[in-house]
N, C-alpha and C. Protein backbone atom coordinates (compact mmCIF):
# COMPACT_ATOMS: atom_id res chain seq x y z
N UNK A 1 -157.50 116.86 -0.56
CA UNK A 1 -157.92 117.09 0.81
C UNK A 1 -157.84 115.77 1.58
N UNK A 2 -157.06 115.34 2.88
CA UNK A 2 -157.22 114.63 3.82
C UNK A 2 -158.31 114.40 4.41
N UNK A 3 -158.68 112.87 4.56
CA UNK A 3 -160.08 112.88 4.97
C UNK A 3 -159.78 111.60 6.33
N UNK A 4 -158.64 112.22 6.87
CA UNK A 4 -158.21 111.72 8.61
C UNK A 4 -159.32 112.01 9.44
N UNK A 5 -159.95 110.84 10.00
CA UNK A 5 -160.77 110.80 11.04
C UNK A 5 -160.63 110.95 12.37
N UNK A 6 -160.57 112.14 12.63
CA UNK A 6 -160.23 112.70 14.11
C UNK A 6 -161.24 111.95 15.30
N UNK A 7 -160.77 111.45 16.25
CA UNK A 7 -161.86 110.56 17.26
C UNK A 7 -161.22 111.62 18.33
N UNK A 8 -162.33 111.88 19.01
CA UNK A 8 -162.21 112.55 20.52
C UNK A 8 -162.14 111.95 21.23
N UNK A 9 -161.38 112.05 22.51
CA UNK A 9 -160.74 111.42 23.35
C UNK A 9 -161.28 112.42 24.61
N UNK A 10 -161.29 111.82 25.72
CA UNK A 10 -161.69 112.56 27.16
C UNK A 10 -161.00 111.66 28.41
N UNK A 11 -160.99 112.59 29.18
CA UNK A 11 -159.90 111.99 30.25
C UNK A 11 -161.50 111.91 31.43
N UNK A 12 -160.90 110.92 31.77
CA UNK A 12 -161.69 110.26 33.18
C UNK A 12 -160.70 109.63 34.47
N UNK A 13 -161.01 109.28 35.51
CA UNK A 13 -160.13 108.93 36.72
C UNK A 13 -161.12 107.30 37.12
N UNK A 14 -159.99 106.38 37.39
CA UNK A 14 -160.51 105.48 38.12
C UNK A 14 -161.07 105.74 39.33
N UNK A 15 -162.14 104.89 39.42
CA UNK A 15 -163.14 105.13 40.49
C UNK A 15 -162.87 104.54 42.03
N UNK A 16 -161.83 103.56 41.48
CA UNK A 16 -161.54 103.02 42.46
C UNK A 16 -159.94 103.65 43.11
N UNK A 17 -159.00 103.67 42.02
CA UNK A 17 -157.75 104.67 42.76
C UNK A 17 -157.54 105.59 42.04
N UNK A 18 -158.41 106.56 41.66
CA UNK A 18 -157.89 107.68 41.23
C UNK A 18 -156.90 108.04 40.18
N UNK A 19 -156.62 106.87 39.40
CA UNK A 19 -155.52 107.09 38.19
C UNK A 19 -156.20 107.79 37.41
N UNK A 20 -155.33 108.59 36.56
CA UNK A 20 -156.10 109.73 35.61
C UNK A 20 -156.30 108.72 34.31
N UNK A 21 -156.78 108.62 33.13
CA UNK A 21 -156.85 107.83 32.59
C UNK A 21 -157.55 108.68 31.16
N UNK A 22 -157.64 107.70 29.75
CA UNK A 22 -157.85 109.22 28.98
C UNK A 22 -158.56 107.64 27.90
N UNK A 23 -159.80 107.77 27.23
CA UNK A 23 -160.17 107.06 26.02
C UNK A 23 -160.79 107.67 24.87
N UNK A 24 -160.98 106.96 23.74
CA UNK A 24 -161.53 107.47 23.07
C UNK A 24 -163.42 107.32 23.49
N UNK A 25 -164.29 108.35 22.99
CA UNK A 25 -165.39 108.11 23.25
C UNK A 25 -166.63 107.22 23.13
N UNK A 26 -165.81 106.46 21.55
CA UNK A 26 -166.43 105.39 21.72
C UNK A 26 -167.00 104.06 22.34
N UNK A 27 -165.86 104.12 23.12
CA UNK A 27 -165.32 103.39 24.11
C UNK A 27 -166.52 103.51 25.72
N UNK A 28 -167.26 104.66 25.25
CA UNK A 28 -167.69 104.90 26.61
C UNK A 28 -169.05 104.24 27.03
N UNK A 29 -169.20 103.45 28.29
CA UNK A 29 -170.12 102.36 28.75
C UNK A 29 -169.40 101.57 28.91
N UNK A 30 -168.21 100.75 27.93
CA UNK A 30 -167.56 99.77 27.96
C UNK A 30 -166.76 99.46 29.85
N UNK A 31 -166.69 97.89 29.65
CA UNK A 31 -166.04 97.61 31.14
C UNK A 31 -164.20 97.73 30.44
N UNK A 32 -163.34 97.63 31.61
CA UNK A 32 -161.88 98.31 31.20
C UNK A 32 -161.68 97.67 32.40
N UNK A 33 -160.08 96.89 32.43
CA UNK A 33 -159.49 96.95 33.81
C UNK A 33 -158.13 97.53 34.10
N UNK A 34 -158.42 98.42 34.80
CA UNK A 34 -157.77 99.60 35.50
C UNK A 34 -156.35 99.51 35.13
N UNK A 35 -155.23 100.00 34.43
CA UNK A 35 -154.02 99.85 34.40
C UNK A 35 -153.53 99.87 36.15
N UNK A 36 -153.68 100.77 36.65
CA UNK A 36 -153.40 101.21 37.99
C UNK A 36 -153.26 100.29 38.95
N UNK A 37 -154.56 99.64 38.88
CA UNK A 37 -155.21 99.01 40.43
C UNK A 37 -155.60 97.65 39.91
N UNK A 38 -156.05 97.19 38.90
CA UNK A 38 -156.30 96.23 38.03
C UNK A 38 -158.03 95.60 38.52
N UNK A 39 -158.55 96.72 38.69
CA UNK A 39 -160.22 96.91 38.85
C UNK A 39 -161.02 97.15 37.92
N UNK A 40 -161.99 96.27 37.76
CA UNK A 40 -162.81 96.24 36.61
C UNK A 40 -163.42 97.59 36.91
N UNK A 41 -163.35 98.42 35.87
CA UNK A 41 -164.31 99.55 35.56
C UNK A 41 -164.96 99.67 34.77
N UNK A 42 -166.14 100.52 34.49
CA UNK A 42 -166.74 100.82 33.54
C UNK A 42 -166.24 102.62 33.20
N UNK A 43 -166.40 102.35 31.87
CA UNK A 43 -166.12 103.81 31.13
C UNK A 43 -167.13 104.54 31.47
N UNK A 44 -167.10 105.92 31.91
CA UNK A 44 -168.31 106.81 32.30
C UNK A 44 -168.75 107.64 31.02
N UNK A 45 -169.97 107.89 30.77
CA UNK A 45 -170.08 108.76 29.87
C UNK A 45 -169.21 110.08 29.50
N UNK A 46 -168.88 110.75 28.40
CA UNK A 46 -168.09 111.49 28.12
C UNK A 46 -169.24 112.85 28.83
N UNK A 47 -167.94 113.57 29.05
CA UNK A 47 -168.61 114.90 29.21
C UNK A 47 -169.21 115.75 28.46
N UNK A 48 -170.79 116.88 29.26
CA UNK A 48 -171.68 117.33 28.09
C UNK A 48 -170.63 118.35 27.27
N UNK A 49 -171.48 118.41 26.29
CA UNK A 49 -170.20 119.33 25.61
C UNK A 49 -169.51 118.74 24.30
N UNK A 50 -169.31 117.79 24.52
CA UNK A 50 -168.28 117.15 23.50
C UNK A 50 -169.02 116.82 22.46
N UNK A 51 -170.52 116.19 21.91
CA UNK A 51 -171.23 115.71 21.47
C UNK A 51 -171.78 114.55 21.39
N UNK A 52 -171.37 113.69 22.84
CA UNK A 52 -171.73 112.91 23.16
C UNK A 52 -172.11 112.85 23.94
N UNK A 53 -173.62 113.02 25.06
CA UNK A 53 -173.69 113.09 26.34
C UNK A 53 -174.21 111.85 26.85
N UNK A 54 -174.42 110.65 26.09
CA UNK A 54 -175.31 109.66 26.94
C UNK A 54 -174.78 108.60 26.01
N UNK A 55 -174.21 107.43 26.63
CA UNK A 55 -174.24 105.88 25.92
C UNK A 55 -174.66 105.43 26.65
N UNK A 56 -175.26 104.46 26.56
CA UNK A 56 -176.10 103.30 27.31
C UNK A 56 -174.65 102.28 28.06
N UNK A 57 -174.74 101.39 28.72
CA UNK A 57 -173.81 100.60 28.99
C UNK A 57 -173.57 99.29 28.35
N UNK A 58 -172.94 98.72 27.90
CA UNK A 58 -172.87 97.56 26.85
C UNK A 58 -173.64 96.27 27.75
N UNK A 59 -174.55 95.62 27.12
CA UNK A 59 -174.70 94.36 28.17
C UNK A 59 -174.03 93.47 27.80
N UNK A 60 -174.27 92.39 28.27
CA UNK A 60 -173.45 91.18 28.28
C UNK A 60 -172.04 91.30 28.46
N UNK A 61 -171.20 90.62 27.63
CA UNK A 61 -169.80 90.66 27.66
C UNK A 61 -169.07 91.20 26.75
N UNK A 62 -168.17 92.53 27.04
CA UNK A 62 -167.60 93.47 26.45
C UNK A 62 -166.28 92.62 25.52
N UNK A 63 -165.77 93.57 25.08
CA UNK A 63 -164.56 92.63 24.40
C UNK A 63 -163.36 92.29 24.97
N UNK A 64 -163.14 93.22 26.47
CA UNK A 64 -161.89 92.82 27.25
C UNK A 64 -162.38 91.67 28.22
N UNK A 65 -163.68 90.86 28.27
CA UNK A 65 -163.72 90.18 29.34
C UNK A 65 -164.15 89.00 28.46
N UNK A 66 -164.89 89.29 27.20
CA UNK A 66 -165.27 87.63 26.02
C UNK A 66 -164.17 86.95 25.99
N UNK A 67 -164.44 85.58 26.44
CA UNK A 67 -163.69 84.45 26.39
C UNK A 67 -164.54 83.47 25.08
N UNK A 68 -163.30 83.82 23.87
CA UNK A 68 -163.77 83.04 23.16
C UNK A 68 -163.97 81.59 23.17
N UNK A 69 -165.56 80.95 22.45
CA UNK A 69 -165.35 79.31 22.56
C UNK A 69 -164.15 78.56 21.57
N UNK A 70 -163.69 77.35 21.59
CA UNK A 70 -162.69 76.81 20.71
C UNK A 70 -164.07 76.31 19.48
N UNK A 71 -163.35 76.04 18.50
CA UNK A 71 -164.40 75.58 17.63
C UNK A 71 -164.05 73.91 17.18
N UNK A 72 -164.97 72.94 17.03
CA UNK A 72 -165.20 72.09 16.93
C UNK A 72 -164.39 71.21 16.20
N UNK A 73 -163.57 70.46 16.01
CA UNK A 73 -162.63 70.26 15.44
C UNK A 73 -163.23 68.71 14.71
């Protein structure tokens, strides 16, 4: 038996131009910048239904905007 981990995916639209846009759900709270328009967004919660209805929003700095430090040489 295959034990492939299916991740659900949901389509959402930028808020700012309307590009249709599609992630996985994990993903959701996270900041994103816009393929489209190149506007920082945030991922909206997935729709009820799916089994995810609520993530919190990530604080601080997500992984598309962490600017790593150099390390000490």
């Amino acid at each position: 038996m295959s034990n492939d981990a299916i991740t659900p995916e949901f389509k959402f639209y930028c808020s700012h131009c309307d590009q249709p846009l599609k992630c996985e759900v994990r993903f959701a709270g996270r900041q994103i910048q816009c393929p489209g328009c190149q506007v920082l967004i945030r991922i909206p919660n997935p729709p009820a239904g799916t089994g995810f209805t609520h993530i919190s929003p990530e604080s601080g700095r997500t992984w598309d905007t962490h600017v790593p430090t150099r390390k000490k040489e």
